[in-house]
Protein backbone atom coordinates (compact mmCIF):
# COMPACT_ATOMS: atom_id res chain seq x y z
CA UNK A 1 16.15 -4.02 -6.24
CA UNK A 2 14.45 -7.02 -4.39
CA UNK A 3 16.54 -9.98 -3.42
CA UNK A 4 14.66 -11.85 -5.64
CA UNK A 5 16.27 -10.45 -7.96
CA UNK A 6 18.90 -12.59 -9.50
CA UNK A 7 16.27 -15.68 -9.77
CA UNK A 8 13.75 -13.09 -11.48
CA UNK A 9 16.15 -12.76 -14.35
CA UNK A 10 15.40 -16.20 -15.45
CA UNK A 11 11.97 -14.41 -16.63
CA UNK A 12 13.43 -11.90 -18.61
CA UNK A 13 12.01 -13.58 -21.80
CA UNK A 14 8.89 -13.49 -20.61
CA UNK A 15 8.74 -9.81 -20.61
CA UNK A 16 7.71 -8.94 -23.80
CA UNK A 17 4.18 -11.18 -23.29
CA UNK A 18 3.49 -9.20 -20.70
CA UNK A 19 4.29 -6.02 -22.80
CA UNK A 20 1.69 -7.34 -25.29
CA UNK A 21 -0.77 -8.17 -22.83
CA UNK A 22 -0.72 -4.63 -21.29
CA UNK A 23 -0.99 -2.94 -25.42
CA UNK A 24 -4.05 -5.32 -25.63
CA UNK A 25 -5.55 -3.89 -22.52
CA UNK A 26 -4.71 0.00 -23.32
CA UNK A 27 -6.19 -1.20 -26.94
CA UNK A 28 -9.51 -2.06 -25.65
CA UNK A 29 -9.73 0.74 -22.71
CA UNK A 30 -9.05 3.04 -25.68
CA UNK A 31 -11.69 1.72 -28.10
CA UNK A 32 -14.29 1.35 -25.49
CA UNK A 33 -13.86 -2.67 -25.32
CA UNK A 34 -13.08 -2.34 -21.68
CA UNK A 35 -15.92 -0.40 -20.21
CA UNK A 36 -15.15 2.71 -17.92
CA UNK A 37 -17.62 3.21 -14.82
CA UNK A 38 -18.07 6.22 -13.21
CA UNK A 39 -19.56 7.07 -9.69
CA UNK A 40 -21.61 9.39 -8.13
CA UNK A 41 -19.38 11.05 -6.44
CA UNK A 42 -15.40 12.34 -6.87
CA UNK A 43 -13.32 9.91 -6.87
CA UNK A 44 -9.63 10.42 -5.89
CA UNK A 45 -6.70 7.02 -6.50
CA UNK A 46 -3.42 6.00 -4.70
CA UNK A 47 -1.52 3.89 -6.57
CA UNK A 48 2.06 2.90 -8.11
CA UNK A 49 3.68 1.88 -10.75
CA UNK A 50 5.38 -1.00 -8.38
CA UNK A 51 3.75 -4.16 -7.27
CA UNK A 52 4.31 -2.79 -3.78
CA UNK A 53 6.15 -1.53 -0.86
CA UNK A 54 6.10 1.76 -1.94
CA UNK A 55 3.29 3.47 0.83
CA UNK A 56 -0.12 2.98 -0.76
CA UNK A 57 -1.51 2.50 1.93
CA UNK A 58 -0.18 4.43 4.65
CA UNK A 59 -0.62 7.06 2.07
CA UNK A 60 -4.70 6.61 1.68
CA UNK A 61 -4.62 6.67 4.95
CA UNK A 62 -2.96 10.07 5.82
CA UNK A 63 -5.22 11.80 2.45
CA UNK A 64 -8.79 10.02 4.98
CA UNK A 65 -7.33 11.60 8.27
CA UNK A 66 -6.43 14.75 6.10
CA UNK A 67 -9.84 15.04 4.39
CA UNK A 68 -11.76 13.94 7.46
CA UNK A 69 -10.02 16.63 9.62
CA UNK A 70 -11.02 19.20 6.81
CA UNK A 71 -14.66 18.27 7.52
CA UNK A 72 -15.29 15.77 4.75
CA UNK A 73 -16.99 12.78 4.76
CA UNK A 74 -14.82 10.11 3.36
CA UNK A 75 -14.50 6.40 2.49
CA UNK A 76 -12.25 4.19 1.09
CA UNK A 77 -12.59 1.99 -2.12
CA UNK A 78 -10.34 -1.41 -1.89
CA UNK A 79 -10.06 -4.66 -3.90
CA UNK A 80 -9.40 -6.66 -0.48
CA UNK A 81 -6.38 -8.72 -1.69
CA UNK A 82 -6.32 -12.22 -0.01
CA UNK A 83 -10.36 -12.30 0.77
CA UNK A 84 -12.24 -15.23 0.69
CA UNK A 85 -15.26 -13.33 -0.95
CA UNK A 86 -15.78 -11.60 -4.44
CA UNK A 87 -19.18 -9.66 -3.58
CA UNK A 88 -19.12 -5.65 -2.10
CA UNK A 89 -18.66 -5.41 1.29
CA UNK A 90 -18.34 -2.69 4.15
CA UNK A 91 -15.69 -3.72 6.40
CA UNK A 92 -16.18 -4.35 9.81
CA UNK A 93 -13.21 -3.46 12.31
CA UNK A 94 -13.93 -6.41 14.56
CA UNK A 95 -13.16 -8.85 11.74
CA UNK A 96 -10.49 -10.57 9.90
CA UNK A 97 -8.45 -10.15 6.95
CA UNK A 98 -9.65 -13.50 5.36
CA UNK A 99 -12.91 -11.90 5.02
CA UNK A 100 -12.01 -8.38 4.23
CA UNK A 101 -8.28 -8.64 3.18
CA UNK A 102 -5.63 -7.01 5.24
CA UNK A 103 -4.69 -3.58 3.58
CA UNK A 104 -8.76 -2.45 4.24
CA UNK A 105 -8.98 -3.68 7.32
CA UNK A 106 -5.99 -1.90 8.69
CA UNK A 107 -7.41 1.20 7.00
CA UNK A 108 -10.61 1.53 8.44
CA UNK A 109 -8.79 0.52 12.13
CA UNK A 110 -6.64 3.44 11.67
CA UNK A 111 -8.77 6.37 9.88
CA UNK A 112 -12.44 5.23 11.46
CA UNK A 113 -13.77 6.26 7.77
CA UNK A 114 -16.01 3.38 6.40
CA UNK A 115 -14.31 1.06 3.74
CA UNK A 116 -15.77 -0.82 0.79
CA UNK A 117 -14.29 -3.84 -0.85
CA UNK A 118 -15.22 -5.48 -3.93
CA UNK A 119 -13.35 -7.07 -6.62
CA UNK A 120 -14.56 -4.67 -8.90
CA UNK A 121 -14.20 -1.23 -7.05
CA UNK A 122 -17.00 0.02 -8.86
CA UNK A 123 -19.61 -2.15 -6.62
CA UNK A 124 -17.44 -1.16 -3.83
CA UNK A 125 -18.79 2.67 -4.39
CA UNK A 126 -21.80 1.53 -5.32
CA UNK A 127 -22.53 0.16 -2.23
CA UNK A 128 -20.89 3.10 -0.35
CA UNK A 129 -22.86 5.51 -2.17
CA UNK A 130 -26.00 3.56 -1.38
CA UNK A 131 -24.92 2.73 2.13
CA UNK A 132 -24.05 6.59 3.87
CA UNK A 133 -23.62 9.87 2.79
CA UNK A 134 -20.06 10.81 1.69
CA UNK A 135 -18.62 13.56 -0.51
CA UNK A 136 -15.19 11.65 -2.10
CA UNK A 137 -14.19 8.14 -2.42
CA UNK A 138 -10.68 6.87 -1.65
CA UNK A 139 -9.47 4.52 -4.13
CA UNK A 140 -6.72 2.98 -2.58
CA UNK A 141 -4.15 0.52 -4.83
CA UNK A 142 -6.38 2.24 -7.54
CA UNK A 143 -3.47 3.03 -10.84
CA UNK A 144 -3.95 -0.38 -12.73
CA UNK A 145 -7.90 -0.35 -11.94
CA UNK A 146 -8.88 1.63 -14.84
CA UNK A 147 -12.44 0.22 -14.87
CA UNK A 148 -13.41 2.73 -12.62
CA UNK A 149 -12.87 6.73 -13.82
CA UNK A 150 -11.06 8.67 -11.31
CA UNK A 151 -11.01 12.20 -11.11
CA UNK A 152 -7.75 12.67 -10.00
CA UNK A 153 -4.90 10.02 -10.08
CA UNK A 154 -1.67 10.53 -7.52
CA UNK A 155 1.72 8.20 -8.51
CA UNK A 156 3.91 7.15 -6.03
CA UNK A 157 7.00 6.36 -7.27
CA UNK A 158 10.23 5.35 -5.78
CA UNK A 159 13.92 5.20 -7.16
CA UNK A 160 13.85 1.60 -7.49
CA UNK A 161 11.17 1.80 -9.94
CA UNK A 162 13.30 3.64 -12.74
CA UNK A 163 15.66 0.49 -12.21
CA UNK A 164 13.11 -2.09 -12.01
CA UNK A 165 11.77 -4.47 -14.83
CA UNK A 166 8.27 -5.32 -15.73
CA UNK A 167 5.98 -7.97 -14.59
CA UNK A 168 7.10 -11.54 -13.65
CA UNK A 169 10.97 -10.26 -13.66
CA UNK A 170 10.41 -7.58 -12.30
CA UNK A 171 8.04 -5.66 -9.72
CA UNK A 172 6.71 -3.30 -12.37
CA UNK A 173 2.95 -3.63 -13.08
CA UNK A 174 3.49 -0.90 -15.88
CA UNK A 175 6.08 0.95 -17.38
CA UNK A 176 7.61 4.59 -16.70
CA UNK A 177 5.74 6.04 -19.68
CA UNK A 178 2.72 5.25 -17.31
CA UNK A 179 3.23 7.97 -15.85
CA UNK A 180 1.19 10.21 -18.18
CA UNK A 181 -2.00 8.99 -15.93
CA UNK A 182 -0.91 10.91 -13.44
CA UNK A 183 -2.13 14.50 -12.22
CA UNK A 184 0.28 13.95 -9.29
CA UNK A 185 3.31 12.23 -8.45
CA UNK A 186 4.24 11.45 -5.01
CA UNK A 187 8.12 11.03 -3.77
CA UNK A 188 9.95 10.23 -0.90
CA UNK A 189 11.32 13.51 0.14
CA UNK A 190 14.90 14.76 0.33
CA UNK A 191 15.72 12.42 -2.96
CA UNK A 192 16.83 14.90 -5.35
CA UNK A 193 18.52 12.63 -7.84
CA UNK A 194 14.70 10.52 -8.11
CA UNK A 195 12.85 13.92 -8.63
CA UNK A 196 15.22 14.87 -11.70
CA UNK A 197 14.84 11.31 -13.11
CA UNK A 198 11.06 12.16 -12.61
CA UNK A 199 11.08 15.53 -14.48
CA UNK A 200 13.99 14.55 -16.74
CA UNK A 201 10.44 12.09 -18.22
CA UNK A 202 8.56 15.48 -18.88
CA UNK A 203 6.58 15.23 -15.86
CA UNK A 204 5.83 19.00 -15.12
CA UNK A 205 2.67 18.65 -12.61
CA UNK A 206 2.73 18.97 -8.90
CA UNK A 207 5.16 16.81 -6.99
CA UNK A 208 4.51 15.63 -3.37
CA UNK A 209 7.62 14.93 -0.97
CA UNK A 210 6.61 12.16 0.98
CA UNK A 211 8.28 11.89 4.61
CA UNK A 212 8.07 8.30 6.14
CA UNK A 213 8.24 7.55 9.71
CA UNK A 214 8.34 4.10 11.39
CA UNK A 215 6.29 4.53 14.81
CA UNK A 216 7.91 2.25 17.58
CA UNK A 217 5.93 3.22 20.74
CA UNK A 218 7.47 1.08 22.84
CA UNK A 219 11.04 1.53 22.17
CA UNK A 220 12.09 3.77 24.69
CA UNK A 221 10.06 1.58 27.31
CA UNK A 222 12.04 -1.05 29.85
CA UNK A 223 9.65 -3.71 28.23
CA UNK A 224 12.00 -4.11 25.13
CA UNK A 225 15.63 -4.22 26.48
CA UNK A 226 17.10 -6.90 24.52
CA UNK A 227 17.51 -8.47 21.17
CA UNK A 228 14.03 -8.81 19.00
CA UNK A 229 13.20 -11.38 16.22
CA UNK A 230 11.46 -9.16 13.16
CA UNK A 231 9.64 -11.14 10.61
CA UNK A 232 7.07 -10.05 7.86
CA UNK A 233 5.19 -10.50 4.81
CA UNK A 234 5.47 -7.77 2.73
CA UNK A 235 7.14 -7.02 -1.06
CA UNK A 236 9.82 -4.92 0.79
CA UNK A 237 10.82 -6.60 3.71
CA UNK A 238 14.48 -5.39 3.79
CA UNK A 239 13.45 -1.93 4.21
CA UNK A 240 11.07 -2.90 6.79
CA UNK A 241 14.06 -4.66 8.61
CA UNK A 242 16.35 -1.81 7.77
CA UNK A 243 13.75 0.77 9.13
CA UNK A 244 13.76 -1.13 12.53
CA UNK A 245 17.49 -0.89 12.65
CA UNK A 246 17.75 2.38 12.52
CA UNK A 247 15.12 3.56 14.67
CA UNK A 248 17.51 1.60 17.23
CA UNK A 249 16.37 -1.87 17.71
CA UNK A 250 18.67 -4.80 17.73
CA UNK A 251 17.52 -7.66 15.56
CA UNK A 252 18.12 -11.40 16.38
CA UNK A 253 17.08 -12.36 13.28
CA UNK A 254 15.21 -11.35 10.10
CA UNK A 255 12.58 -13.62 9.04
CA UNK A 256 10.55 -12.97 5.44
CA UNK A 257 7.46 -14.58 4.51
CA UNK A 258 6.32 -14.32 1.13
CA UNK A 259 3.78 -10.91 -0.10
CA UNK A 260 0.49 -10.82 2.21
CA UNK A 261 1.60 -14.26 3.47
CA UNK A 262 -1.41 -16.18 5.14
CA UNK A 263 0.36 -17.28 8.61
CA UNK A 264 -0.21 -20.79 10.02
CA UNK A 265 -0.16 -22.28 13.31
CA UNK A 266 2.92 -23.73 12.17
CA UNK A 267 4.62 -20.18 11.39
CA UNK A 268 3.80 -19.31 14.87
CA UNK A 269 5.58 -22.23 16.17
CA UNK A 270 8.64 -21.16 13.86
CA UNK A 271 8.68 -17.34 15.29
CA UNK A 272 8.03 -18.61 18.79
CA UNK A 273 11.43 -21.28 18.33
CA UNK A 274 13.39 -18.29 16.41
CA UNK A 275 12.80 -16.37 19.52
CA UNK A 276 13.49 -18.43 22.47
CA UNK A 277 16.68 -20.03 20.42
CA UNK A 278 18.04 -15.87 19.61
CA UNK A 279 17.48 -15.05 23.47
CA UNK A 280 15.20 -11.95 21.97
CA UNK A 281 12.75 -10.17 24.40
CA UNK A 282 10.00 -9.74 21.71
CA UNK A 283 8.57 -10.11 17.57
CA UNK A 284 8.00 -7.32 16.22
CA UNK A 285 6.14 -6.76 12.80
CA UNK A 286 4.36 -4.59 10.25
CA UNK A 287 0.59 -3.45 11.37
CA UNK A 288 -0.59 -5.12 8.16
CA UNK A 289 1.32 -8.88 9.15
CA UNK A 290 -0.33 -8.22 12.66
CA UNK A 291 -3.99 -7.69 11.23
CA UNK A 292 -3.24 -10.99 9.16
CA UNK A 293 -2.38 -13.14 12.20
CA UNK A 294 -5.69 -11.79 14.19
CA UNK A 295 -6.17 -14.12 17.24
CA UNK A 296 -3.57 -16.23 16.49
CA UNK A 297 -0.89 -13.97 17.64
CA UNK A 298 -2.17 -13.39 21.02
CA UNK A 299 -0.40 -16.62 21.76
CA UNK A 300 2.91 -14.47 20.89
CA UNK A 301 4.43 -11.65 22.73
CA UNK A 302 4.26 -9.37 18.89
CA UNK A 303 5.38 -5.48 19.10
CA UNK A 304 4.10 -3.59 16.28
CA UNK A 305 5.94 -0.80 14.15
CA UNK A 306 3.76 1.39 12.39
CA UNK A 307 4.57 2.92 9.21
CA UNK A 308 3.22 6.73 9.00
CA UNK A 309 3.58 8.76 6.20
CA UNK A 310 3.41 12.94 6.14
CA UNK A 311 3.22 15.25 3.29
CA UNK A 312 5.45 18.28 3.05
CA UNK A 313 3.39 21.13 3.00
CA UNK A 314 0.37 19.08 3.57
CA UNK A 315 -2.04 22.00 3.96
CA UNK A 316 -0.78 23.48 0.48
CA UNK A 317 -0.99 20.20 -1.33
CA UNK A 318 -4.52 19.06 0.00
CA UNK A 319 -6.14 22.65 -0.88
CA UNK A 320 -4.62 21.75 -4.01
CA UNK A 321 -5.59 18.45 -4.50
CA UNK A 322 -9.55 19.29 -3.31
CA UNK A 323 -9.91 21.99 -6.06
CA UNK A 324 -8.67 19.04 -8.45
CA UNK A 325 -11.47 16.58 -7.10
CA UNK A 326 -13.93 19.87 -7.22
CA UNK A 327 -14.24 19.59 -3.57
């Protein structure tokens, strides 16, 4: 449960608007109110039930390398959360995340697949379709955006969602029944209590173990030897901090800026004080809090820990998941 927790409960009462507000939405995307695009070509969604922290992204991101390494031409479908723009959009490596949003940017950095955003995904294909030749779209953060039909629809859930509350009290967008959506439901692995919770819900499709491993390429290096000052802006930033501490890096100091937190010159000053005052050789921060800074943090000495994310049996469960998208 976040830290946020105990304030959050305040907005208990607020819960069942939100309730209504998400019947009035499955009311008119049954009825036909709420129109339901479809693109050219198959269309495959990450997503979770969560607001986030649960490995969206680093999940799209190992299905692109996966697909791409299979010989497919991919791209990636994104909202670009934070951008300054509405309109469809390829994204350009060389630029920021004000213009394309930092979860899309860091994407098409790390997979070289192009990547669409748009604030409704469905111009984001569009323009990919019109733009190069692929054979699937991507649709990254994709669960919620039922606008656009997907042909197959993979849930990442983690234990803190069975234990979580809905939208503002909670991080839930949408409750467990959700799940139904789903034609696969991603886990982390070795959690054998969360997969019976997930099957003890009826859920009798395929079930991915997802392994998750923080990438510190530096850590064995003389150029961190002492103390480090962590900060980042992400909805889980305890298990970020947690992650570096047990990959063997001594923390300083923990320092949490609010979800895809837009970092000022006067944050910088804060991080650069925090580490000079804690002694600390280095930052160090998520890839998606380092795309957000862009220039500004070459002021900074800022290490980077990666977040990569590996599917057991990853050969069995792509074969699978290509017949699915009729690839």
């Amino acid at each position: 449960m976040s830290g946020a927790w105990p304030a959050r409960r305040l907005l208990l009462p607020l819960k069942p608007l939100y309730r209504l507000a998400l019947a009035a939405r499955e009311a008119g995307l049954g009825t036909g109110l709420e129109q339901v695009r479809r693109l050219g070509l198959p269309t495959i969604s990450i997503g979770g039930l969560s607001a986030g922290g649960s490995g969206k992204t680093p999940l799209t991101i190992a299905l692109a390398r996966a697909l791409k390494q299979r010989g497919l031409a991919v791209d990636v479908l994104s909202r670009g959360y934070g951008r300054q723009s509405a309109k469809a959009m390829r994204v350009d490596i060389g630029g920021s995340a004000e213009e394309f949003g930092d979860e899309p940017l860091l994407i098409a950095r790390e997979t070289g697949v192009p990547v669409f955003v748009a604030a409704q995904r469905y111009e984001a294909g569009r323009l990919a379709e019109a733009s190069h030749a692929a054979q699937v779209h991507l649709l990254d953060d994709g669960y919620q955006h039922r606008q656009l039909h997907r042909d197959v629809n993979i849930l990442l859930l983690d234990a803190r969602d069975f234990d979580d509350h809905l939208l503002p009290a909670g991080n839930l967008r949408e409750p467990m029944s959700a799940m139904r959506r789903a034609d696969i439901v991603a886990i982390p692995a070795g959690d054998a209590e969360l997969e019976a919770k997930v099957k003890a819900h009826r859920w009798q499709g395929p079930i991915w173990r997802l392994r998750r491993h923080m990438d510190l390429p530096r850590i064995d290096t003389p150029r961190i030897e002492g103390p480090v000052v962590a900060f980042c802006g992400i909805a889980r930033s305890k298990q970020f901090f947690d992650g570096l501490e047990a990959a063997g890096l001594m923390l300083a100091e923990r320092i949490a800026f609010p979800d895809h937190h837009r970092y000022t010159a006067g944050d910088l000053e804060r991080l650069r004080a925090a580490a000079n005052a804690a002694g600390g050789e280095a930052l160090i921060t998520t890839q998606k809090d380092r795309v957000r800074l862009g220039e500004m943090g070459d002021s900074l000495r800022i290490e980077t820990a990666g977040l990569r994310i590996e599917i057991e049996d990853e050969q069995e469960a792509v074969d699978d998941l290509m017949k699915r998208a009729g690839l």
